[in-house]
PDB file of N, CA and C in Angstrom:
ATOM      1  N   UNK A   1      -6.562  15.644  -2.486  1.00  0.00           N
ATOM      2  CA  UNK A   1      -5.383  14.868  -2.828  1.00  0.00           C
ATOM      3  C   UNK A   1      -5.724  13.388  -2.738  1.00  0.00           C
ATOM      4  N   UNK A   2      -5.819  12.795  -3.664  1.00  0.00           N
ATOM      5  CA  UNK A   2      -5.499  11.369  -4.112  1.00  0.00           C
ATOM      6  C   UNK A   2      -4.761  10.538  -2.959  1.00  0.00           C
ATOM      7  N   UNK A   3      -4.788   9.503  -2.380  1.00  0.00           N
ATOM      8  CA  UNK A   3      -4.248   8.476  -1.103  1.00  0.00           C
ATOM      9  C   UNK A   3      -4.190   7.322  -1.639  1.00  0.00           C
ATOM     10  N   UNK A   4      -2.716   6.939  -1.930  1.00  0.00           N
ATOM     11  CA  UNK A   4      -2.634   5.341  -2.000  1.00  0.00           C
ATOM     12  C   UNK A   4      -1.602   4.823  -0.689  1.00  0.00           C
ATOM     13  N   UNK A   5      -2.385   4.131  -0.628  1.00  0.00           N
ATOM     14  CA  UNK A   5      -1.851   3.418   0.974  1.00  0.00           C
ATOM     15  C   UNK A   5      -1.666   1.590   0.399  1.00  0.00           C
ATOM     16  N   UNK A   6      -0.281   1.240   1.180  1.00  0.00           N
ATOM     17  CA  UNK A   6       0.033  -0.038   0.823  1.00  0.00           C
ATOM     18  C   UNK A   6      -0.158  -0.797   2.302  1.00  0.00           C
ATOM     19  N   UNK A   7      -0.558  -1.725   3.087  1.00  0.00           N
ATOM     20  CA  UNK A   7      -0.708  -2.333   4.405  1.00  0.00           C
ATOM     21  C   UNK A   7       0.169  -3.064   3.726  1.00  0.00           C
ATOM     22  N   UNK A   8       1.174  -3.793   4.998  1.00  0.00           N
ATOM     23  CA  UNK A   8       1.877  -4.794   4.649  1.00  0.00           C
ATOM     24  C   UNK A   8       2.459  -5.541   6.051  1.00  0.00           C
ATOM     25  N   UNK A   9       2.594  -6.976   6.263  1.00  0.00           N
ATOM     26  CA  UNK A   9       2.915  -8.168   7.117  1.00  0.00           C
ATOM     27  C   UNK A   9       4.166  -7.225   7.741  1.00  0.00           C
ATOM     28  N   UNK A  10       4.194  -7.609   9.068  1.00  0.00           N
ATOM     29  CA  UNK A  10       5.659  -7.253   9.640  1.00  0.00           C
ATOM     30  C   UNK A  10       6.675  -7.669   9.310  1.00  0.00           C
ATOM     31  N   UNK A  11       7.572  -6.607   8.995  1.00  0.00           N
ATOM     32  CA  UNK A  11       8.973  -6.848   8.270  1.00  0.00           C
ATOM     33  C   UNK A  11       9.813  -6.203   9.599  1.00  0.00           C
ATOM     34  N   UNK A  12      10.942  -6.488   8.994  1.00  0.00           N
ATOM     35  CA  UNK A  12      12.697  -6.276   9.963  1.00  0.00           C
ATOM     36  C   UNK A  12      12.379  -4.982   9.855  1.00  0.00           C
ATOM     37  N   UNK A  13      12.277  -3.960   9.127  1.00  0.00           N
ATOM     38  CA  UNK A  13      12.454  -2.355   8.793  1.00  0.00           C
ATOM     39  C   UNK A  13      11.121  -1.670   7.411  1.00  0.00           C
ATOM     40  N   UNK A  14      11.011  -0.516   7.617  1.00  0.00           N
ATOM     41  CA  UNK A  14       9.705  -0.279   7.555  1.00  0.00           C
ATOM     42  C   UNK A  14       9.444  -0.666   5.683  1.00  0.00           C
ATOM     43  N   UNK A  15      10.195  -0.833   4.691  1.00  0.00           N
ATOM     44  CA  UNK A  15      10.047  -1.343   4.002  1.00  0.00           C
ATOM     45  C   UNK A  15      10.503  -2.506   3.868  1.00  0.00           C
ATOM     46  N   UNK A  16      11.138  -3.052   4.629  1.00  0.00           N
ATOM     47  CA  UNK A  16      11.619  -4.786   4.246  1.00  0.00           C
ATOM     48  C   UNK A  16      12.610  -4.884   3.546  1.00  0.00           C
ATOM     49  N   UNK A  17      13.199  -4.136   2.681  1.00  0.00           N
ATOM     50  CA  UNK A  17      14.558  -3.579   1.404  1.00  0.00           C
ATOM     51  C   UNK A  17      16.013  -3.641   3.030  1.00  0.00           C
ATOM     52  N   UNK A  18      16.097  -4.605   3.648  1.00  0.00           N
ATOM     53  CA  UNK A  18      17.134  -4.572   4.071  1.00  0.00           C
ATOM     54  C   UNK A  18      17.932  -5.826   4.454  1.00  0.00           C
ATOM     55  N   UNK A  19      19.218  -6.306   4.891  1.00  0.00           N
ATOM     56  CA  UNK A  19      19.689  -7.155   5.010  1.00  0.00           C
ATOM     57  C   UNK A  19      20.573  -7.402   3.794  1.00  0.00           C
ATOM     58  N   UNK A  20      21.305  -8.500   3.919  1.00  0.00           N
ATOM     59  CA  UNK A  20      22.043  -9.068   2.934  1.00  0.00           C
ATOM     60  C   UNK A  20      21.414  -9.540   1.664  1.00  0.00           C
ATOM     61  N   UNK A  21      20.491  -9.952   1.762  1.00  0.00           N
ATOM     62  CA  UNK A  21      19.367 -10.620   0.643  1.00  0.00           C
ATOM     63  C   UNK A  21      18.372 -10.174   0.567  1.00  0.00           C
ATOM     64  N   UNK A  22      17.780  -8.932   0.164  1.00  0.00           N
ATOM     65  CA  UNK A  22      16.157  -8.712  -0.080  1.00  0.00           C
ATOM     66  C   UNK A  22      15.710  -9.001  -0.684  1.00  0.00           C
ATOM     67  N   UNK A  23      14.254  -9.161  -0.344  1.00  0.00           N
ATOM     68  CA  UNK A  23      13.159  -9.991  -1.059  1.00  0.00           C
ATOM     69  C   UNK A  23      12.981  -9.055  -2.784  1.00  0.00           C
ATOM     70  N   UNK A  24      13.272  -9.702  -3.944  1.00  0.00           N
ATOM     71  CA  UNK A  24      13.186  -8.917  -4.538  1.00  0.00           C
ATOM     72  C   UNK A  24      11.794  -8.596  -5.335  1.00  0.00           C
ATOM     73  N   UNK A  25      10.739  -8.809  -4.498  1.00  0.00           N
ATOM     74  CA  UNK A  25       9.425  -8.185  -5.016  1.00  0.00           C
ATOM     75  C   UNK A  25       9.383  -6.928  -3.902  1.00  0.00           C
ATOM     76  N   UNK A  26       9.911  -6.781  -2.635  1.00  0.00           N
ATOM     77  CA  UNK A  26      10.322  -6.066  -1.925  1.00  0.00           C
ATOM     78  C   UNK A  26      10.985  -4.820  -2.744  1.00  0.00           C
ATOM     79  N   UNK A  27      11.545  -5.294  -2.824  1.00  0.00           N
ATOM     80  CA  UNK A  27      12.504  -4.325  -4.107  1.00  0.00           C
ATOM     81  C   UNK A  27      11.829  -3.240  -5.094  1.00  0.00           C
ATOM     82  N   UNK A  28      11.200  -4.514  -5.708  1.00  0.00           N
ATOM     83  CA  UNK A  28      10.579  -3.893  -6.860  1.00  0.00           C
ATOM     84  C   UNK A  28       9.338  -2.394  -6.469  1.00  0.00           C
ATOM     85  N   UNK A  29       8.710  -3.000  -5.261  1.00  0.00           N
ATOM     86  CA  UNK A  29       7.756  -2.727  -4.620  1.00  0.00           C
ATOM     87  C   UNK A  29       8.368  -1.146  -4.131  1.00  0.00           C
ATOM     88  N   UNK A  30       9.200  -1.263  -3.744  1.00  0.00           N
ATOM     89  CA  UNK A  30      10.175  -0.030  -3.008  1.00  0.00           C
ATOM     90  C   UNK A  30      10.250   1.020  -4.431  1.00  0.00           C
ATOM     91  N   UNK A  31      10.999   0.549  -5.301  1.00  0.00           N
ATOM     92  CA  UNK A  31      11.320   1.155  -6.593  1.00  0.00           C
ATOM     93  C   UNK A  31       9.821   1.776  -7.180  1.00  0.00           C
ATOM     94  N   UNK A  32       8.900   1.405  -7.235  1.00  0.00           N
ATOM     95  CA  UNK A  32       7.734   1.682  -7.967  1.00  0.00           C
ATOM     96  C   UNK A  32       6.964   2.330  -7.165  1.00  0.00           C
ATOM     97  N   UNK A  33       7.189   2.582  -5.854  1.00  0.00           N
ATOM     98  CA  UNK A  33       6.322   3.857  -4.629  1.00  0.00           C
ATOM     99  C   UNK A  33       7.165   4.630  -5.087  1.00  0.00           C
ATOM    100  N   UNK A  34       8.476   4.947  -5.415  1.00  0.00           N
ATOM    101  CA  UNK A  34       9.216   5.685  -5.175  1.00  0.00           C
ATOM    102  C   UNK A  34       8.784   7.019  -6.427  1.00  0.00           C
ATOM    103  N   UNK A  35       8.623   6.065  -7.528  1.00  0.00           N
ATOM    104  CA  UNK A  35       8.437   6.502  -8.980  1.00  0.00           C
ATOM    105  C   UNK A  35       7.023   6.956  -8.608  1.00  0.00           C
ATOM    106  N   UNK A  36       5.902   6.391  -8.247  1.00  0.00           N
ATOM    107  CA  UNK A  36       4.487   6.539  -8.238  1.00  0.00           C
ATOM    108  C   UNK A  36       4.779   8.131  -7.490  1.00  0.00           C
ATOM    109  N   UNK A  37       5.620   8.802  -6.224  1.00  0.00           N
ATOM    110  CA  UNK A  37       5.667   9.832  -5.497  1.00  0.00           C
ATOM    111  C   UNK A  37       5.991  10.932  -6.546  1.00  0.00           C
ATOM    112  N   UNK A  38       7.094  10.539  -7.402  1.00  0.00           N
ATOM    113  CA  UNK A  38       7.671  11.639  -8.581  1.00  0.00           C
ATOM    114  C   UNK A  38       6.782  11.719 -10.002  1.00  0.00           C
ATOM    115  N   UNK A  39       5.913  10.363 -10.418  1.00  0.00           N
ATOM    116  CA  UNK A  39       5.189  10.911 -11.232  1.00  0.00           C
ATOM    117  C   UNK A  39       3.678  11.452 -10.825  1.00  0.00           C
ATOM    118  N   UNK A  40       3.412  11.149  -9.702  1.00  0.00           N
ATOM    119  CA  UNK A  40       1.609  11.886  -9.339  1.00  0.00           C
ATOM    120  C   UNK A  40       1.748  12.357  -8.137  1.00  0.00           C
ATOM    121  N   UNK A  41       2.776  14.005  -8.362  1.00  0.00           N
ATOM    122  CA  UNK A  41       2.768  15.100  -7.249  1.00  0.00           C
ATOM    123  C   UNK A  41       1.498  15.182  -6.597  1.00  0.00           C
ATOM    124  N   UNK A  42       0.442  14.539  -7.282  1.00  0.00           N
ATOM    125  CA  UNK A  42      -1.016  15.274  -6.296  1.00  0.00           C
ATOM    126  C   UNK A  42      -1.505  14.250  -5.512  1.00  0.00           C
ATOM    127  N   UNK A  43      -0.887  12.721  -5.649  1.00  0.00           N
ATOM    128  CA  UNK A  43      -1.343  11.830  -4.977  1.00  0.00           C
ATOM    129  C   UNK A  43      -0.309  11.757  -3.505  1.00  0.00           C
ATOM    130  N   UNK A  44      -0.577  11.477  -2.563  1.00  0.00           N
ATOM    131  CA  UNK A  44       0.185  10.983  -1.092  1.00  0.00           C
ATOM    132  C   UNK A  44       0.055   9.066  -1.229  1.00  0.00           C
ATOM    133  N   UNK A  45       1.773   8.657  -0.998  1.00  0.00           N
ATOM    134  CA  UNK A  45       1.628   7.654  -1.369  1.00  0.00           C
ATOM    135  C   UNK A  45       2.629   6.924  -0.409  1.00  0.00           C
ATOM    136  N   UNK A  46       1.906   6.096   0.706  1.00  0.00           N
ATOM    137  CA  UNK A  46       2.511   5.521   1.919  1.00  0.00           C
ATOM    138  C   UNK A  46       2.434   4.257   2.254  1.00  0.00           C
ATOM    139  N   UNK A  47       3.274   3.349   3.220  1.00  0.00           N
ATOM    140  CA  UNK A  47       3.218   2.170   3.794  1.00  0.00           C
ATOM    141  C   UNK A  47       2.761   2.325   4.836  1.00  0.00           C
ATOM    142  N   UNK A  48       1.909   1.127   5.223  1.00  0.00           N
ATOM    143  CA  UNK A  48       2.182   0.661   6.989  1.00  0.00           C
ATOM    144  C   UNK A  48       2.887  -0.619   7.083  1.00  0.00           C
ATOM    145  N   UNK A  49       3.544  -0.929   7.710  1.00  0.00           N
ATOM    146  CA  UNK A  49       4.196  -2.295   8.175  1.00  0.00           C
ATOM    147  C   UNK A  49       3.184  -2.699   9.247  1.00  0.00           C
ATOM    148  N   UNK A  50       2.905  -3.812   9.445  1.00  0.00           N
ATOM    149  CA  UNK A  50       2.298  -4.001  10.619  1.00  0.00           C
ATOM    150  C   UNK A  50       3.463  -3.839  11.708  1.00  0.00           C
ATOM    151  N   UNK A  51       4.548  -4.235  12.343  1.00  0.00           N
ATOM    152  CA  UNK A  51       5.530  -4.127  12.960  1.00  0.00           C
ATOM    153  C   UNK A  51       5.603  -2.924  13.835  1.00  0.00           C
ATOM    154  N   UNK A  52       6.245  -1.802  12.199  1.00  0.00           N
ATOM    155  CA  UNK A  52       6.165  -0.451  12.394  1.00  0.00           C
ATOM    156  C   UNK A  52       5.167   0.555  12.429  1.00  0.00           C
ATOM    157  N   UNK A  53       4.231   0.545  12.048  1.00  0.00           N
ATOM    158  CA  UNK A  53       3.055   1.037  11.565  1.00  0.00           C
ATOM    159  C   UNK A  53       1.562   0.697  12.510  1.00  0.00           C
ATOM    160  N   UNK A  54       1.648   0.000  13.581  1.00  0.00           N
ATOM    161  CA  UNK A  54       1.039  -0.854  13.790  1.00  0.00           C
ATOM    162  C   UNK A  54      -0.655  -0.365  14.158  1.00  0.00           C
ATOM    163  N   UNK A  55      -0.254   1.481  14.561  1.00  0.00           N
ATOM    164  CA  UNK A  55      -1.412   2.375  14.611  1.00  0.00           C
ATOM    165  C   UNK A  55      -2.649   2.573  13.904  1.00  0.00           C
ATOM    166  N   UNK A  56      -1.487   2.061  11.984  1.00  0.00           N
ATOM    167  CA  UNK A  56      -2.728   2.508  11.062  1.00  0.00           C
ATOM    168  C   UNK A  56      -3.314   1.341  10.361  1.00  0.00           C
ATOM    169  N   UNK A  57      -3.472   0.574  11.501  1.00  0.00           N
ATOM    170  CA  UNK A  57      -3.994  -0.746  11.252  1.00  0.00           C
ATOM    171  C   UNK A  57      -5.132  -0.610  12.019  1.00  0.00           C
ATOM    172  N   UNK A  58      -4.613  -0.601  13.420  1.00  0.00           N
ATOM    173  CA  UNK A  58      -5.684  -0.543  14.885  1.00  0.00           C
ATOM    174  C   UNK A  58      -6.472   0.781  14.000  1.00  0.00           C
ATOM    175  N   UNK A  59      -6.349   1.624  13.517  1.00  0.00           N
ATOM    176  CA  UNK A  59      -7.356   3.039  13.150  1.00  0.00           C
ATOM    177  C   UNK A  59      -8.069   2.863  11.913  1.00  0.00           C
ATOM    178  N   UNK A  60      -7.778   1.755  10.954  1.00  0.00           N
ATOM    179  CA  UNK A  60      -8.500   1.766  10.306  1.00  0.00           C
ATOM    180  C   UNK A  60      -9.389   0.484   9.683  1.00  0.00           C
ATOM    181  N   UNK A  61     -10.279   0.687  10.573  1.00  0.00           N
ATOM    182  CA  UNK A  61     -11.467  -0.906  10.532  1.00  0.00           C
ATOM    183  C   UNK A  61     -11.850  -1.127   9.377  1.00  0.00           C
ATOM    184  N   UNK A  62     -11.592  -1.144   8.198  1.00  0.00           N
ATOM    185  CA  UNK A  62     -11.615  -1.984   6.837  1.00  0.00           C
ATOM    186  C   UNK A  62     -10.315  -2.821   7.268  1.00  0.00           C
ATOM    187  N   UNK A  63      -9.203  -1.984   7.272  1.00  0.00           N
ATOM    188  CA  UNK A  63      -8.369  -2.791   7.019  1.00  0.00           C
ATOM    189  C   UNK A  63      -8.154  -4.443   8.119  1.00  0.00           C
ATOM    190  N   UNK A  64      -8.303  -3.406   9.587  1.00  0.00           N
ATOM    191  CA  UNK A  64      -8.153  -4.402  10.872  1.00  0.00           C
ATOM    192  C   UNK A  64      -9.242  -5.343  10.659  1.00  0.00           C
ATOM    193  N   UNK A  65     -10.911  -5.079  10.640  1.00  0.00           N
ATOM    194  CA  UNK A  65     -11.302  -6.142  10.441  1.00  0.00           C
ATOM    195  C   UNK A  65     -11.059  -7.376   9.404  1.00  0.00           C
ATOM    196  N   UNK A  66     -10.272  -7.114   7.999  1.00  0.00           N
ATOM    197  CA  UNK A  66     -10.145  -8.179   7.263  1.00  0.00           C
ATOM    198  C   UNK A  66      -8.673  -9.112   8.147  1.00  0.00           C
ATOM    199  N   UNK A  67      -7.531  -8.212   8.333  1.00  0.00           N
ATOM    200  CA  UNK A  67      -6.920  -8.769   8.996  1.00  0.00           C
ATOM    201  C   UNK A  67      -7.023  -9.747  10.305  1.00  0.00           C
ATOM    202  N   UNK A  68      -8.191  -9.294  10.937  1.00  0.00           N
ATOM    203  CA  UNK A  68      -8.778  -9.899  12.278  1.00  0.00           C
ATOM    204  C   UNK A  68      -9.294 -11.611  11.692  1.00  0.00           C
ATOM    205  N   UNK A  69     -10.183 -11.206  10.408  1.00  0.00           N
ATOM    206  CA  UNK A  69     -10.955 -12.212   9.786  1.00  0.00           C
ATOM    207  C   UNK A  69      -9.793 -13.255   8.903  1.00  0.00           C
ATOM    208  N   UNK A  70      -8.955 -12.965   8.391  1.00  0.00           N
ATOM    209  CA  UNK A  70      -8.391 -13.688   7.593  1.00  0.00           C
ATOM    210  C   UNK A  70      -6.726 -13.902   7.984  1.00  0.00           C
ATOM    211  N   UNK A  71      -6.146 -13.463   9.021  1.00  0.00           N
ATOM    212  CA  UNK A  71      -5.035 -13.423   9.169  1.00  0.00           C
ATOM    213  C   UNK A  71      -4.066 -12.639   8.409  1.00  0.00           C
ATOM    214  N   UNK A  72      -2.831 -12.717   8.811  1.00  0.00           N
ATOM    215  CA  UNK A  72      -1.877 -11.922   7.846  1.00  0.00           C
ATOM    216  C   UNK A  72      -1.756 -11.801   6.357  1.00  0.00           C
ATOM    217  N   UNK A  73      -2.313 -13.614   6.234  1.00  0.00           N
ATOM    218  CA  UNK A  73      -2.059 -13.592   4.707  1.00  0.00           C
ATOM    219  C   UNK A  73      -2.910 -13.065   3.928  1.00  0.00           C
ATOM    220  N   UNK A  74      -3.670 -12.245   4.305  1.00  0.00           N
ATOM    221  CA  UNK A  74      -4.498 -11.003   3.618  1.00  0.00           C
ATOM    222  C   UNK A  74      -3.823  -9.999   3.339  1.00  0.00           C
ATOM    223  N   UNK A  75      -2.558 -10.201   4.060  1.00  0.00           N
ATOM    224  CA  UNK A  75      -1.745  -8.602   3.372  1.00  0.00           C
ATOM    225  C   UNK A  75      -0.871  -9.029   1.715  1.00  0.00           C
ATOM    226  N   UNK A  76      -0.246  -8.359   1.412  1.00  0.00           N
ATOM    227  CA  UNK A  76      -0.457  -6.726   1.453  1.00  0.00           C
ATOM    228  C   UNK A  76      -2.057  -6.506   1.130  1.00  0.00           C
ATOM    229  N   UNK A  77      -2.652  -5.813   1.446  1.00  0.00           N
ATOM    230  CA  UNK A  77      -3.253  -5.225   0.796  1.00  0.00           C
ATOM    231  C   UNK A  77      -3.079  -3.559   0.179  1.00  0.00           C
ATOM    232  N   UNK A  78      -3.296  -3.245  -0.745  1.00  0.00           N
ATOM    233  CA  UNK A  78      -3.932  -1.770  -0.951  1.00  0.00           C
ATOM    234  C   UNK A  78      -4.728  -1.080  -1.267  1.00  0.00           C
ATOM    235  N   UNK A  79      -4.713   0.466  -1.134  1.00  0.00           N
ATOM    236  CA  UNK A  79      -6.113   1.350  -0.800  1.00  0.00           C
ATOM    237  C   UNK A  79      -5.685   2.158  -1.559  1.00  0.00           C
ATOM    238  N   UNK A  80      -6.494   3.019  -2.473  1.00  0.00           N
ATOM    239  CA  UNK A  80      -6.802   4.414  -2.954  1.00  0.00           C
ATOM    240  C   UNK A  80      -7.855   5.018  -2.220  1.00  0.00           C
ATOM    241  N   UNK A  81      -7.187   6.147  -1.674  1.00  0.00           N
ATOM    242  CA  UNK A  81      -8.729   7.053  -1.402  1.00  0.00           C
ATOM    243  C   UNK A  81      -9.432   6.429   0.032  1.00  0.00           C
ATOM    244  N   UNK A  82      -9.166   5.336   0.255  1.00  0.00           N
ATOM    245  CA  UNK A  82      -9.507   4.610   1.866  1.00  0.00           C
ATOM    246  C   UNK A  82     -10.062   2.903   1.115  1.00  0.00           C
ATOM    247  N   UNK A  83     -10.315   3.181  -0.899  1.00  0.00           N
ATOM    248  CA  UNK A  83     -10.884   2.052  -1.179  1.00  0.00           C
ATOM    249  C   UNK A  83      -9.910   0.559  -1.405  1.00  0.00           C
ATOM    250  N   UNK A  84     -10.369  -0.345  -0.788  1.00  0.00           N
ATOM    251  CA  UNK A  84      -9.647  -1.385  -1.320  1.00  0.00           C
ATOM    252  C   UNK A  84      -9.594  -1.772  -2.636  1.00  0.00           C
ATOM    253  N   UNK A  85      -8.537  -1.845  -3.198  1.00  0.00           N
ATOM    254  CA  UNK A  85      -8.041  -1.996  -4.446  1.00  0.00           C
ATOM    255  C   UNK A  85      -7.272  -3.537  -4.854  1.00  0.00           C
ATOM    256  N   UNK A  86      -7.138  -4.082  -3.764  1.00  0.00           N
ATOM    257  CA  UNK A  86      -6.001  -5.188  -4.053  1.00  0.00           C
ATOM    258  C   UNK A  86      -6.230  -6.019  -3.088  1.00  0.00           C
ATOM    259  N   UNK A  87      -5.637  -7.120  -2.621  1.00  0.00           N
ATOM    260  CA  UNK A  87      -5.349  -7.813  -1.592  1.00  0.00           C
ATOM    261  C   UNK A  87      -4.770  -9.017  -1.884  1.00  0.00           C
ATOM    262  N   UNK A  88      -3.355  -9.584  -1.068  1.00  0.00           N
ATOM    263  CA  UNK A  88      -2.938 -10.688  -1.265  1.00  0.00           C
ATOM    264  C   UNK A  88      -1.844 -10.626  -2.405  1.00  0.00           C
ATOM    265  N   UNK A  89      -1.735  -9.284  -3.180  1.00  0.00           N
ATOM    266  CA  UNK A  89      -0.592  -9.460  -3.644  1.00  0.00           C
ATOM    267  C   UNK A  89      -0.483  -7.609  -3.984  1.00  0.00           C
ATOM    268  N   UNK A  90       0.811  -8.197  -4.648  1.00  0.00           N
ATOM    269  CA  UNK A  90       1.561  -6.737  -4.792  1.00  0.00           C
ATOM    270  C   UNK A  90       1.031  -6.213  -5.932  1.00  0.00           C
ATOM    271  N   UNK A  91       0.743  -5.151  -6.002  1.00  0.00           N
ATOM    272  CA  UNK A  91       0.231  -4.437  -7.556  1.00  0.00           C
ATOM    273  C   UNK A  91       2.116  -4.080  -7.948  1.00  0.00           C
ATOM    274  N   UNK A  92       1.733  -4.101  -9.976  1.00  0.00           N
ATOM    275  CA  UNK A  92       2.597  -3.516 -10.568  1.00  0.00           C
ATOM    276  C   UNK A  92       2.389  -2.010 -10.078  1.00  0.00           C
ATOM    277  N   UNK A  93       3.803  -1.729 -10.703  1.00  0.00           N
ATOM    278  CA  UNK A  93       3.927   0.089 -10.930  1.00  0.00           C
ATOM    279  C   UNK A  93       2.688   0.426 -11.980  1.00  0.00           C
ATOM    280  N   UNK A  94       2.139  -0.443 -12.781  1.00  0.00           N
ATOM    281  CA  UNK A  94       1.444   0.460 -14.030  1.00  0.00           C
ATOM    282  C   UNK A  94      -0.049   0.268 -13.385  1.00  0.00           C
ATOM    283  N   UNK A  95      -0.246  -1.045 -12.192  1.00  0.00           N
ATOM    284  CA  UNK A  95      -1.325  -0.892 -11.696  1.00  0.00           C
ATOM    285  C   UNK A  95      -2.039   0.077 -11.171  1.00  0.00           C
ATOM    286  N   UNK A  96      -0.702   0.055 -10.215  1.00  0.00           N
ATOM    287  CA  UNK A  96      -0.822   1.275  -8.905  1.00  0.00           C
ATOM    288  C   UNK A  96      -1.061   2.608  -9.694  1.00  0.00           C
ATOM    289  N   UNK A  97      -0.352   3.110 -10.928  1.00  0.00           N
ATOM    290  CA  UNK A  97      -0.621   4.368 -11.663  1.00  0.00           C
ATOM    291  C   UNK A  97      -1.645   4.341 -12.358  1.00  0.00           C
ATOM    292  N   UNK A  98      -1.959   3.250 -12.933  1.00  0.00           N
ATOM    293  CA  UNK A  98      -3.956   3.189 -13.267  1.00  0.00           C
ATOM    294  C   UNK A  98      -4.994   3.255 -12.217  1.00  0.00           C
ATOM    295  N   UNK A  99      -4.483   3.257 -11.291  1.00  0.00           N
ATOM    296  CA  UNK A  99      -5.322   3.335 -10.044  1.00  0.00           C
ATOM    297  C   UNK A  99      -5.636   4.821  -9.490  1.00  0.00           C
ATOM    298  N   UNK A 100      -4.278   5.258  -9.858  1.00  0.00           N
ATOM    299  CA  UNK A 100      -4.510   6.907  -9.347  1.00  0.00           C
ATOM    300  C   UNK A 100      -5.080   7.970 -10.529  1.00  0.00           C
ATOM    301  N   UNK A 101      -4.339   7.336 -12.093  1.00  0.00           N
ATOM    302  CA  UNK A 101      -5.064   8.227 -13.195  1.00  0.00           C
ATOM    303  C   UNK A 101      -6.606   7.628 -13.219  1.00  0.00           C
ATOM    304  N   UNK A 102      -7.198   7.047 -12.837  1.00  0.00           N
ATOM    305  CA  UNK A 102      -8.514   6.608 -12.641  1.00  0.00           C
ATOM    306  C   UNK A 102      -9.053   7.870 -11.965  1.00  0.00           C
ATOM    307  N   UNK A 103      -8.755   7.505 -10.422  1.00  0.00           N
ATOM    308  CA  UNK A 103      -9.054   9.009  -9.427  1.00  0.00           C
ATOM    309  C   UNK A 103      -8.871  10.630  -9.531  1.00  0.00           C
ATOM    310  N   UNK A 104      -8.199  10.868 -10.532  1.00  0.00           N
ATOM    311  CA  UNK A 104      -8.045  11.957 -11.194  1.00  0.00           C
ATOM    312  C   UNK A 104      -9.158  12.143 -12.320  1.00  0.00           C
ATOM    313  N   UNK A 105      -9.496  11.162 -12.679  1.00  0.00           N
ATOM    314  CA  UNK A 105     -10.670  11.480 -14.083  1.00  0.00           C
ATOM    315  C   UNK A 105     -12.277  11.318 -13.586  1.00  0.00           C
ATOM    316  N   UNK A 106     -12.036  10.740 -12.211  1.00  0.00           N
ATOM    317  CA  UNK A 106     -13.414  10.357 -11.520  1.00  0.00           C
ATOM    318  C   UNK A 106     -13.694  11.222 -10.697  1.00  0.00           C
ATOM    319  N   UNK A 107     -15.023  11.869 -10.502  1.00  0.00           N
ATOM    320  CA  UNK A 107     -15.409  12.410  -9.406  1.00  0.00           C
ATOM    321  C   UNK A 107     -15.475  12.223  -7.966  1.00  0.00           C
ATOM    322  N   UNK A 108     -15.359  12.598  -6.762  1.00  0.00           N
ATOM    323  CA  UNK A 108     -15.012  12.223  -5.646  1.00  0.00           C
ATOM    324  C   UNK A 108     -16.380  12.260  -5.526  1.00  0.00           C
ATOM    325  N   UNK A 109     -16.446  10.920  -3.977  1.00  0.00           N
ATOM    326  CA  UNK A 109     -17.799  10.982  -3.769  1.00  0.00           C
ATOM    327  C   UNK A 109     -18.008  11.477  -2.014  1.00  0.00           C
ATOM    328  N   UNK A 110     -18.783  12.571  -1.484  1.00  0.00           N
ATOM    329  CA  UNK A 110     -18.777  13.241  -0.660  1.00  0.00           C
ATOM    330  C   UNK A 110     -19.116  12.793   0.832  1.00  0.00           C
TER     331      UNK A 110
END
């Protein structure tokens, strides 16, 4: 199964989509995991907040060491598969789904 993982800066709640005013790349961001879960049943497709999440940061040394090295404003970053794909900004919905129909046509490497 296919893994896209989004890291992201500590927010109020585990996607940030709350309050009176949300951020609306927040938004968008929310809306387009949501879609990415219903169109690629075979991919697993999750956040960490640093805040909330703060475990799968400390567990995974790609990610913690860039964060260690560059500060927060290295987030978001994201991962397919454990690979870094992004950093410093938000992928579109059509990114993030070229990212996973990629991993579906590519061989895994062992």
């Amino acid at each position: 199964m296919t893994e896209l993982k989004l890291y992201e800066e500590a927010m109020c709640c585990s996607t940030g989509v709350c309050g009176p005013d949300p951020d609306d790349e927040l938004v968008e961001m929310s809306a387009a995991l949501d879609q990415l879960e219903e169109a690629f049943e075979h991919a697993e497709i999750s956040r960490a907040n640093m805040q909330h999440n703060i475990d799968d940061f400390l567990n995974t040394k790609k990610i913690y060491d860039l964060v260690q090295e560059n500060g927060p404003d290295i987030l978001p970053i994201t991962t397919v598969d454990g690979e870094i794909v992004a950093k410093e900004v938000y992928l579109s919905y059509d990114e993030m789904a070229a990212e996973l129909r990629d991993r579906r046509t590519q061989p895994h490497e062992a």
